[in-house]
N, C-alpha and C. Protein backbone atom coordinates (compact mmCIF):
# COMPACT_ATOMS: atom_id res chain seq x y z
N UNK A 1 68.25 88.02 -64.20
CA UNK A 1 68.32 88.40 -65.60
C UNK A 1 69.56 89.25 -65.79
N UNK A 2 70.39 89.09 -66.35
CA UNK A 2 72.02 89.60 -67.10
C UNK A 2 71.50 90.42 -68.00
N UNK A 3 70.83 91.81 -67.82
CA UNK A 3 70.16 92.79 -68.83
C UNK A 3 71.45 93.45 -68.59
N UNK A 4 72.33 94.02 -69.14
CA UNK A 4 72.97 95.59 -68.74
C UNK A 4 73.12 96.46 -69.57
N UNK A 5 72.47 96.48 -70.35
CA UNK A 5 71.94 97.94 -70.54
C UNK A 5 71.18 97.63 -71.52
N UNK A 6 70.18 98.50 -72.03
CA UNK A 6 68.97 98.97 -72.88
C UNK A 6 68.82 100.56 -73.23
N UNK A 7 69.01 101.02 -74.53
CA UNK A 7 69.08 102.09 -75.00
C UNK A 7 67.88 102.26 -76.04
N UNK A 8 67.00 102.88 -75.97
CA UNK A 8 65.78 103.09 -76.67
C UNK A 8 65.66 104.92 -77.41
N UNK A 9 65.55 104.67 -78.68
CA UNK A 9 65.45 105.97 -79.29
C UNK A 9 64.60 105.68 -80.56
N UNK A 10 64.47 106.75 -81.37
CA UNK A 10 63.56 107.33 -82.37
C UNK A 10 64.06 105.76 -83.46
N UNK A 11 65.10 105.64 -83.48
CA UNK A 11 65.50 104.75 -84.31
C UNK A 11 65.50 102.97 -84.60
N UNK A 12 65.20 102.92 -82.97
CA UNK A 12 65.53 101.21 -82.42
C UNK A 12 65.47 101.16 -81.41
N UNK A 13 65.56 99.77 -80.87
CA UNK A 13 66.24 99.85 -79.77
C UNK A 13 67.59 98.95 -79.48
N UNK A 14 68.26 99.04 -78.89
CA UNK A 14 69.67 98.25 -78.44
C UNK A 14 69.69 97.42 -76.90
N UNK A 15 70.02 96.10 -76.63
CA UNK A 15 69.66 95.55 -75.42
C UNK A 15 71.39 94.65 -75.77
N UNK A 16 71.91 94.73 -74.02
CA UNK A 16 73.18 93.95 -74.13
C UNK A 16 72.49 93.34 -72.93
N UNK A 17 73.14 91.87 -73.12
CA UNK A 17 72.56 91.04 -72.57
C UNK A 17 73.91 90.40 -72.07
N UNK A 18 74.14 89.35 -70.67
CA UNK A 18 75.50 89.07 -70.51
C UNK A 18 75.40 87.80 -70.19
N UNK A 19 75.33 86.08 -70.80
CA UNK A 19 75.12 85.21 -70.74
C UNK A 19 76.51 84.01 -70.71
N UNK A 20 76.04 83.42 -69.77
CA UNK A 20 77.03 82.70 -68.80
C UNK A 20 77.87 81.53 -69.53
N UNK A 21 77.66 81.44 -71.15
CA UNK A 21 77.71 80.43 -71.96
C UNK A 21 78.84 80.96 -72.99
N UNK A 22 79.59 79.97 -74.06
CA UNK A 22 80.27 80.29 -74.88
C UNK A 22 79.68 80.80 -75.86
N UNK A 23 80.20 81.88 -76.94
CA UNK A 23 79.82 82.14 -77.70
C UNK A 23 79.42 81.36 -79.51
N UNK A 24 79.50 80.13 -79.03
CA UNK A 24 79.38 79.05 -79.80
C UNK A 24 78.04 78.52 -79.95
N UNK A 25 78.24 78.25 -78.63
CA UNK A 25 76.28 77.78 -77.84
C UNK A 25 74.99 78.78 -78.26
N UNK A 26 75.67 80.05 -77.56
CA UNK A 26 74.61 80.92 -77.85
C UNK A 26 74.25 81.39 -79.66
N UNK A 27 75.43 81.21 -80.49
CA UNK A 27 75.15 80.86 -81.77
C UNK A 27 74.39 80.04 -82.52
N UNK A 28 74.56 78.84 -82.03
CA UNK A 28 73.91 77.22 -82.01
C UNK A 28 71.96 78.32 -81.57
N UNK A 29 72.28 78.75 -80.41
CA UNK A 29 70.48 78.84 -80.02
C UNK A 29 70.14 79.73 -80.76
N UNK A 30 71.25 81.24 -81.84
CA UNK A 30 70.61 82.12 -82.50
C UNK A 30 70.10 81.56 -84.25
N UNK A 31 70.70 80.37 -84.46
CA UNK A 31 70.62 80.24 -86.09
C UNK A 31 70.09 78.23 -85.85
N UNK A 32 70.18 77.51 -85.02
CA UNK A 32 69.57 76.69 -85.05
C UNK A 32 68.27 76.42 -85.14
N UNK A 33 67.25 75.14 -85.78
CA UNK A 33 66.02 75.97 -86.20
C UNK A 33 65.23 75.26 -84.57
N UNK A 34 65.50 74.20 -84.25
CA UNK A 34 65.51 73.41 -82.88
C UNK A 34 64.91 74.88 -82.12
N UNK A 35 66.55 75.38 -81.76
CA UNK A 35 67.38 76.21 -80.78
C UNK A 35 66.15 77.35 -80.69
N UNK A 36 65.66 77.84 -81.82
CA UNK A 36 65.37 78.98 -81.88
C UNK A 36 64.04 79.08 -81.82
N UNK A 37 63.38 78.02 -81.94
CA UNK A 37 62.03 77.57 -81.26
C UNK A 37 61.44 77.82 -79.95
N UNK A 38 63.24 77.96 -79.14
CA UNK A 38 63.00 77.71 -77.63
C UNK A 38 63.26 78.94 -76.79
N UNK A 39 63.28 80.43 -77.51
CA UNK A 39 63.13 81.76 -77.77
C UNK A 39 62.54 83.07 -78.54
N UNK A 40 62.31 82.45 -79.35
CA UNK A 40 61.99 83.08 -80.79
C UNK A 40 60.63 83.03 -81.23
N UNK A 41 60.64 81.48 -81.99
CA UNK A 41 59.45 81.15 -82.44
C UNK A 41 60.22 79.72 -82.99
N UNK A 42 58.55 79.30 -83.97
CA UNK A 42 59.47 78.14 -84.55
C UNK A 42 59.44 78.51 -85.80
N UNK A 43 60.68 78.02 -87.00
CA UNK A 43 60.90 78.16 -87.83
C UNK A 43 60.40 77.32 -88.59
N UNK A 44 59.52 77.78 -89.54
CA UNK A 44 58.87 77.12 -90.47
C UNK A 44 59.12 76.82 -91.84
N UNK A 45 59.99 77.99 -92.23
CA UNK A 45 60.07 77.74 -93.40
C UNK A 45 61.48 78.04 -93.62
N UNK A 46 62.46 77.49 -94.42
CA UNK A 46 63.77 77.87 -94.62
C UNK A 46 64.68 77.69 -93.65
N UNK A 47 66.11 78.07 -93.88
CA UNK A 47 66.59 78.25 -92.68
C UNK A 47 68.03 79.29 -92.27
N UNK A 48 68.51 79.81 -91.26
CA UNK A 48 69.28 80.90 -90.55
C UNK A 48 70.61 80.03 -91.07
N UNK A 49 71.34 80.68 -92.55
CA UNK A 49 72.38 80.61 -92.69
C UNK A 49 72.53 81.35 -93.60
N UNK A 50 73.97 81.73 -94.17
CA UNK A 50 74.12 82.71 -95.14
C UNK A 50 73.43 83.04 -96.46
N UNK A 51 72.90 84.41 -96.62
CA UNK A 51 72.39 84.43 -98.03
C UNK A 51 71.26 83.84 -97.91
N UNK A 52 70.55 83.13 -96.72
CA UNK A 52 69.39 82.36 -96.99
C UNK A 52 68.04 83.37 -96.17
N UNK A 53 66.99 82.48 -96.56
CA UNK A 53 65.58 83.19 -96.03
C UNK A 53 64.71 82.27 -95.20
N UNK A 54 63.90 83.03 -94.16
CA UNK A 54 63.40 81.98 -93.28
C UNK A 54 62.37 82.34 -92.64
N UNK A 55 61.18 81.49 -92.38
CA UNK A 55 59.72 82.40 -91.45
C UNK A 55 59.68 82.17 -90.03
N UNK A 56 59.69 82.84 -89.53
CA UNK A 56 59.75 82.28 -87.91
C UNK A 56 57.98 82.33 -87.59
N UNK A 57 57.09 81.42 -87.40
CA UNK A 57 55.95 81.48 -86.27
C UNK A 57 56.22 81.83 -84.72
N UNK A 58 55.71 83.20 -84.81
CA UNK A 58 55.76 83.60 -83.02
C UNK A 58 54.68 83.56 -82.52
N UNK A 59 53.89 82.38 -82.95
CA UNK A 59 52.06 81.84 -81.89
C UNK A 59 51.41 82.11 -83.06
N UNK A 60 50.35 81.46 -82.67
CA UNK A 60 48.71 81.12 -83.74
C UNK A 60 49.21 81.85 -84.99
N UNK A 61 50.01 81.32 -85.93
CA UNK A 61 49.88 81.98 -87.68
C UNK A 61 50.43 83.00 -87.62
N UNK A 62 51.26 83.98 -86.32
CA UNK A 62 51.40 84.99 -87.18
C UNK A 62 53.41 84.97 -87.28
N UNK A 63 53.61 85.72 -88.59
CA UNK A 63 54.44 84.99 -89.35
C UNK A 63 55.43 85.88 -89.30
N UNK A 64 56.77 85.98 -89.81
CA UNK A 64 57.62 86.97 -89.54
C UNK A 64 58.79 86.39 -90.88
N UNK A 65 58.54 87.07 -92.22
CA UNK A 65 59.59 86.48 -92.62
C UNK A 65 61.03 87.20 -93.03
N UNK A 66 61.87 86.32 -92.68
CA UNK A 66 63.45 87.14 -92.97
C UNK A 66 64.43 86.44 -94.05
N UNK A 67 65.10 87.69 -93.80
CA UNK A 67 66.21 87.19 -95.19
C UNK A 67 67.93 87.97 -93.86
N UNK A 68 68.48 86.50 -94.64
CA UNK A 68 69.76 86.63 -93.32
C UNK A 68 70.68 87.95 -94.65
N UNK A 69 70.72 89.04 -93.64
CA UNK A 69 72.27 89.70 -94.38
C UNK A 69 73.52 89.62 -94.12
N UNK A 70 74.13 89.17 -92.70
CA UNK A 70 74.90 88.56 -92.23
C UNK A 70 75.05 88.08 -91.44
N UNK A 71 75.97 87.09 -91.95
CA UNK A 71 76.13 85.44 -91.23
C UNK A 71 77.72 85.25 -90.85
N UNK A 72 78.30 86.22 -89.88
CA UNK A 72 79.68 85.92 -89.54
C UNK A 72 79.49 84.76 -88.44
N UNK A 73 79.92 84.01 -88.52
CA UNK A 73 79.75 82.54 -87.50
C UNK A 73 81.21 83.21 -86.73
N UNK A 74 81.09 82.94 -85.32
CA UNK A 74 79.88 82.76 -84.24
C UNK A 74 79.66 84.52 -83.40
N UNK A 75 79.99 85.41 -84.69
CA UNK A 75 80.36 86.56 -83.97
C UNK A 75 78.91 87.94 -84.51
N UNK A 76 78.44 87.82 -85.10
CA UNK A 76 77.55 88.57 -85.97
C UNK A 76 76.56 87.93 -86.72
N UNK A 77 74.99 87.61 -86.33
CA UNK A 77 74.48 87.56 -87.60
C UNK A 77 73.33 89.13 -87.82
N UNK A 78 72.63 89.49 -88.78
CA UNK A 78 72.15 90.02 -89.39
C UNK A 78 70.60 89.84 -90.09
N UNK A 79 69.77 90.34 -90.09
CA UNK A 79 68.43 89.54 -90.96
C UNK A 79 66.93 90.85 -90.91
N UNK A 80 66.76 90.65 -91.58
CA UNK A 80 65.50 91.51 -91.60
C UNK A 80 64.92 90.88 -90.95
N UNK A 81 63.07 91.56 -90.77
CA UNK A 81 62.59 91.65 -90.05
C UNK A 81 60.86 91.94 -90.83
N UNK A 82 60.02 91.20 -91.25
CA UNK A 82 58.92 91.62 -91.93
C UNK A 82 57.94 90.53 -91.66
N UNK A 83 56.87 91.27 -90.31
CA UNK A 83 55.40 90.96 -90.33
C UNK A 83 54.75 91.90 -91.16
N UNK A 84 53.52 90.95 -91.65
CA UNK A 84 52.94 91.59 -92.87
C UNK A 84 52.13 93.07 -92.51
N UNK A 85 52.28 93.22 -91.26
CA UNK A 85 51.39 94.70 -90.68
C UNK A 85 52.19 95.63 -90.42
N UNK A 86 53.04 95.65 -91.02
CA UNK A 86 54.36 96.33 -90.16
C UNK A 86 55.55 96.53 -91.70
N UNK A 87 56.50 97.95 -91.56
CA UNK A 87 56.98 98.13 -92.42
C UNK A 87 58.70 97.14 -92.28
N UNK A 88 59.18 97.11 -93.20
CA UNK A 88 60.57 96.00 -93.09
C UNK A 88 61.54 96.88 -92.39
N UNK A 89 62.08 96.02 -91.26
CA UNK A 89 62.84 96.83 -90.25
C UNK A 89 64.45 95.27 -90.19
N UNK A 90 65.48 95.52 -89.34
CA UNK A 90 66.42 94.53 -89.34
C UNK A 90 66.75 94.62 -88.29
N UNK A 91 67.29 93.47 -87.60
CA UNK A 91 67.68 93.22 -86.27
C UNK A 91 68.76 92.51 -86.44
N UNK A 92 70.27 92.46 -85.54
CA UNK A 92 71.20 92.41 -85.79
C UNK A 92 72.00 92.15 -84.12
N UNK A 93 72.23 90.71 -84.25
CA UNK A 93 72.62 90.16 -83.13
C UNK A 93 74.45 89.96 -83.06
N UNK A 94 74.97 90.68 -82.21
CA UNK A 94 76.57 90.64 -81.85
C UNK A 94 77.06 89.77 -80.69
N UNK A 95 77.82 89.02 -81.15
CA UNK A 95 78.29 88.05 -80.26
C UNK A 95 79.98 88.33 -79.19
N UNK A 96 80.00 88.65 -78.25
CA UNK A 96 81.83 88.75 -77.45
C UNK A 96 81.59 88.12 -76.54
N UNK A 97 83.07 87.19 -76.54
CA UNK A 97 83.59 86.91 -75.40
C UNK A 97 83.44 87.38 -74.31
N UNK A 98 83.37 86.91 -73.10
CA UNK A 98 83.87 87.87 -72.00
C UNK A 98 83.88 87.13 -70.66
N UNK A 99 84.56 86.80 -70.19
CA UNK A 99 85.13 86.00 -69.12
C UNK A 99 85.21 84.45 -69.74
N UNK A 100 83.85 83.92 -69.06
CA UNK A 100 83.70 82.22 -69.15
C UNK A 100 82.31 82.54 -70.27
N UNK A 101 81.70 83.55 -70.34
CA UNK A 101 80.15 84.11 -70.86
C UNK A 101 80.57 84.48 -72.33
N UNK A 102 79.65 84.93 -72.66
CA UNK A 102 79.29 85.94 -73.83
C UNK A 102 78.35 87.19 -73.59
N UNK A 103 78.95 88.12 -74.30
CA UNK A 103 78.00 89.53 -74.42
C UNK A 103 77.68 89.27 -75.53
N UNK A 104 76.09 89.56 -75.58
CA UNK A 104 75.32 89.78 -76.30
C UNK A 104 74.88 90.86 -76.51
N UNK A 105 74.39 91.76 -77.77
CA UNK A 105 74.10 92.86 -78.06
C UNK A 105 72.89 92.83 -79.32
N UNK A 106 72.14 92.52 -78.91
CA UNK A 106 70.72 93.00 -80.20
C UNK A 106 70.26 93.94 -80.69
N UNK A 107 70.23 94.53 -81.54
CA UNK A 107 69.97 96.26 -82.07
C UNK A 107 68.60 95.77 -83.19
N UNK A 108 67.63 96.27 -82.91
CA UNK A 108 66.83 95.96 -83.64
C UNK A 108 66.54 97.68 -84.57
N UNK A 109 66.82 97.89 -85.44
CA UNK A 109 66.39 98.87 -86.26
C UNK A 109 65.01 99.33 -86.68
N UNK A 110 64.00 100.35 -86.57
CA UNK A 110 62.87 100.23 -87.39
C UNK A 110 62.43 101.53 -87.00
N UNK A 111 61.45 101.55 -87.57
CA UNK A 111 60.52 102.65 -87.81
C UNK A 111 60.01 103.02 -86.12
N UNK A 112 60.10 104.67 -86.12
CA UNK A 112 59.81 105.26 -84.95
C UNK A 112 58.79 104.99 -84.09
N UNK A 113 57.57 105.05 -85.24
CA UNK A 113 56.74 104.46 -84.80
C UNK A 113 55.86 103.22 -83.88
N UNK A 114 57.20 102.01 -84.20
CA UNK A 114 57.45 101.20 -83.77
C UNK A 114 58.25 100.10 -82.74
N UNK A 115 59.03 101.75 -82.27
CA UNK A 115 59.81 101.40 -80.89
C UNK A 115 59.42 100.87 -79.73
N UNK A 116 58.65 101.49 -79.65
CA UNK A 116 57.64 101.23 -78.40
C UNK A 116 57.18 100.09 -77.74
N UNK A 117 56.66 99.39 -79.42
CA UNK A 117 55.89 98.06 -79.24
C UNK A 117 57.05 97.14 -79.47
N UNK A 118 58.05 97.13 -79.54
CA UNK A 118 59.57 96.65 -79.10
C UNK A 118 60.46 96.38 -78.20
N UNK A 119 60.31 97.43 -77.48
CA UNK A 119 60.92 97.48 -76.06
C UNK A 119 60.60 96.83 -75.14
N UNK A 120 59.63 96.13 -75.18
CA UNK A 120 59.38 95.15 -74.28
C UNK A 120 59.34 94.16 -74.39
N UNK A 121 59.36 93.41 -75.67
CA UNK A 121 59.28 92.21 -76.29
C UNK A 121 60.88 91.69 -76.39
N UNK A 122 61.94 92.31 -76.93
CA UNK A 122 63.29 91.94 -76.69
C UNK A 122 63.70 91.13 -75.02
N UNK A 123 63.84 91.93 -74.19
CA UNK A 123 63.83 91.25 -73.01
C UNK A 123 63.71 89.78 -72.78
N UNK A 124 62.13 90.03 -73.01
CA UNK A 124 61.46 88.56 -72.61
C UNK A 124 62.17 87.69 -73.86
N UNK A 125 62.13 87.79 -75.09
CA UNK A 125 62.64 86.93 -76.04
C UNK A 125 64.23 86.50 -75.45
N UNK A 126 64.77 87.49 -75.10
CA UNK A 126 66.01 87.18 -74.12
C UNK A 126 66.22 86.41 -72.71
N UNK A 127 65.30 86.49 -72.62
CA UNK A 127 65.34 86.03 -70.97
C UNK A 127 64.65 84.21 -71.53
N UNK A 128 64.31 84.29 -72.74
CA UNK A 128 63.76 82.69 -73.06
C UNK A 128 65.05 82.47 -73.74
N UNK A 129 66.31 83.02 -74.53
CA UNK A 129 67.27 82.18 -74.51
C UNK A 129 68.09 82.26 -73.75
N UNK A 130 68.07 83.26 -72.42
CA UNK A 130 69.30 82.95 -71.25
C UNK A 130 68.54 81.23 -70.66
N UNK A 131 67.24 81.16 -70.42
CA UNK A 131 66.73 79.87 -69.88
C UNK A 131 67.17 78.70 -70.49
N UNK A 132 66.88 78.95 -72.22
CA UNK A 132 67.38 77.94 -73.03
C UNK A 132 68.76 77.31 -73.29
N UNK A 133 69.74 78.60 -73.21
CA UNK A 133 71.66 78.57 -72.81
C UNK A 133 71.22 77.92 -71.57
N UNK A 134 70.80 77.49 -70.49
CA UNK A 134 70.80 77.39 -69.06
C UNK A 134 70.48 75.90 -69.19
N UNK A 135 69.85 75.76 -70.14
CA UNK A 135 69.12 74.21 -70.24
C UNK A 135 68.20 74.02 -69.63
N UNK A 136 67.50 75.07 -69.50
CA UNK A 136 66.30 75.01 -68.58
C UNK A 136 64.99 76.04 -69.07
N UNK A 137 64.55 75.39 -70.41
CA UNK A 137 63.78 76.37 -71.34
C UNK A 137 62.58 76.37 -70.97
N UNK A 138 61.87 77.86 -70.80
CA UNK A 138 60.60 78.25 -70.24
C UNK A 138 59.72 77.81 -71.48
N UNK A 139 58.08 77.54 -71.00
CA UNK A 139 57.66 77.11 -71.58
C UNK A 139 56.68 78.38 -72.80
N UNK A 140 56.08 78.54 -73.76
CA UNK A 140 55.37 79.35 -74.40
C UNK A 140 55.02 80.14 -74.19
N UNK A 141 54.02 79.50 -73.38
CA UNK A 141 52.89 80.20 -72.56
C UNK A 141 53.11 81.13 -71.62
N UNK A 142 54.69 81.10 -70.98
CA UNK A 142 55.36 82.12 -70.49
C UNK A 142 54.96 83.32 -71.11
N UNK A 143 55.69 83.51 -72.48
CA UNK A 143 55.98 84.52 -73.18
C UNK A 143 55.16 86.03 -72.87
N UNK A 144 53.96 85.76 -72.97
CA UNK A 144 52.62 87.04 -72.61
C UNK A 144 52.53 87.47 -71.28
N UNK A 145 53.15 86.58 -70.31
CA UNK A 145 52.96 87.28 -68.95
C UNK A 145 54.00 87.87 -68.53
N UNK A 146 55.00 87.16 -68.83
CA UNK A 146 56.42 87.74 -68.82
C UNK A 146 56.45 89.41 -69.47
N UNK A 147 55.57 89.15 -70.77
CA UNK A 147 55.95 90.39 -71.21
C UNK A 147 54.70 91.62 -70.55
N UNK A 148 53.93 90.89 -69.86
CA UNK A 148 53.36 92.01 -69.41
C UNK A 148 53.56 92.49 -68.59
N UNK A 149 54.30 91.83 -67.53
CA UNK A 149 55.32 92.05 -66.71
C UNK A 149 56.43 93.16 -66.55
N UNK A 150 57.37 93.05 -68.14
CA UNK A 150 58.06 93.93 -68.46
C UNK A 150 57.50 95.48 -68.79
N UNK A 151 56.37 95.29 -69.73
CA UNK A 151 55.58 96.33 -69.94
C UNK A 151 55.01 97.34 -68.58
N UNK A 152 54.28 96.33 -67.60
CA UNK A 152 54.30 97.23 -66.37
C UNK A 152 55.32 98.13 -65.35
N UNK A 153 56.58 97.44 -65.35
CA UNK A 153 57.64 97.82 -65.15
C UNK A 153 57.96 98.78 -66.06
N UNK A 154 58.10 98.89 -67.11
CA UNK A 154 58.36 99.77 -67.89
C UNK A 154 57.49 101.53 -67.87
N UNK A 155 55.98 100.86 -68.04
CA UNK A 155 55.66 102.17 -67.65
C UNK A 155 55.68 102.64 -65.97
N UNK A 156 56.00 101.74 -65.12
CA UNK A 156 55.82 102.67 -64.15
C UNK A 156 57.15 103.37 -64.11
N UNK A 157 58.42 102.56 -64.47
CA UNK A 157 59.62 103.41 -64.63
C UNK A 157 59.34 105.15 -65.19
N UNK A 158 58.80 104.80 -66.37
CA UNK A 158 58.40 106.21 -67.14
C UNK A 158 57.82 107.20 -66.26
N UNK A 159 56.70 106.70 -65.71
CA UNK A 159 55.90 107.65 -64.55
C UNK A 159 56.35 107.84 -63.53
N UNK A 160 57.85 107.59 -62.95
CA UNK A 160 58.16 108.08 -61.81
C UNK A 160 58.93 109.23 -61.84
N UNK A 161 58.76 110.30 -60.68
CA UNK A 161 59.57 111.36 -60.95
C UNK A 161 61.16 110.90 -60.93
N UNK A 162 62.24 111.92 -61.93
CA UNK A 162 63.19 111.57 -61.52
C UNK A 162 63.61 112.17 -60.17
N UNK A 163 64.75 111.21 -59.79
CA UNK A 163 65.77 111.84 -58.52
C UNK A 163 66.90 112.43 -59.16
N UNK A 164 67.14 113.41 -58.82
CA UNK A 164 68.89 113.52 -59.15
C UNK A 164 69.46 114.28 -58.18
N UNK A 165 70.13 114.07 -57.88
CA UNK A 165 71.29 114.73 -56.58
C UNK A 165 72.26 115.99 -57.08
């Protein structure tokens, strides 16, 4: 997994991701409705282009709908962020060059409250489009173990004493 770095605060969180693909491709998998099925969810309603609005299904009905705020092709897009249990937050995907790859950078914005139950879900949504850039897309059913996965890792990170020299 090409994670390098993850920054988590009161505000969001931020995940750069470093994927082995052009920044064209990985565009194609962020706004395609196909593409984005095979990370995301599937898109049901509308679709990921400028000025436009769109629902992503992430499993059994539950719904997520957005409105794109920006759509710089193939370098920036932009979009809210609203499940109906949850207050409207935006997530905001940056696209660079960098060698033969692309850096990726996701900043998801929202309520404090709601960091938490975030930080672990980015990853895995990432690690299903490094598979999908790879051509080798994990299947659904992945998604929950993977992320519980991350989640355990995560808190035991938290619970360990630090070292420092």
């Amino acid at each position: 997994m090409p994670l390098t770095k993850v920054v988590t605060d009161e505000s969001g969180t931020e995940i750069a991701w470093s994927l082995s693909t052009s920044a064209d491709h990985v565009w194609e998998l962020l706004t395609g409705p196909e593409s984005v099925s095979l990370w995301l969810g599937a898109v049901v309603e509308g679709e990921i282009a400028p000025h436009a609005s769109f629902t992503v299904d992430h499993g059994e009905g539950t719904l997520c709908r957005s409105k794109v705020l920006t759509y710089a092709e193939p370098r920036v897009l932009r979009y809210s962020w609203e499940f109906p249990d949850e207050p409207p937050s935006e997530v905001e995907f940056k696209l660079e060059s960098s060698g033969a790859g692309t850096a990726l950078t996701v900043s998801h914005s929202l309520p404090s409250d709601l960091v938490d139950s975030y930080q672990n879900g980015w990853p895995v949504h990432l690690t299903f489009l490094e598979a999908a850039a790879l051509g080798e897309p994990l299947p659904p059913s992945m998604f929950w173990k993977l992320h519980a996965t991350m989640s355990r890792l995560s808190s035991t990170r938290d619970s360990e004493p630090s070292h420092r020299g």
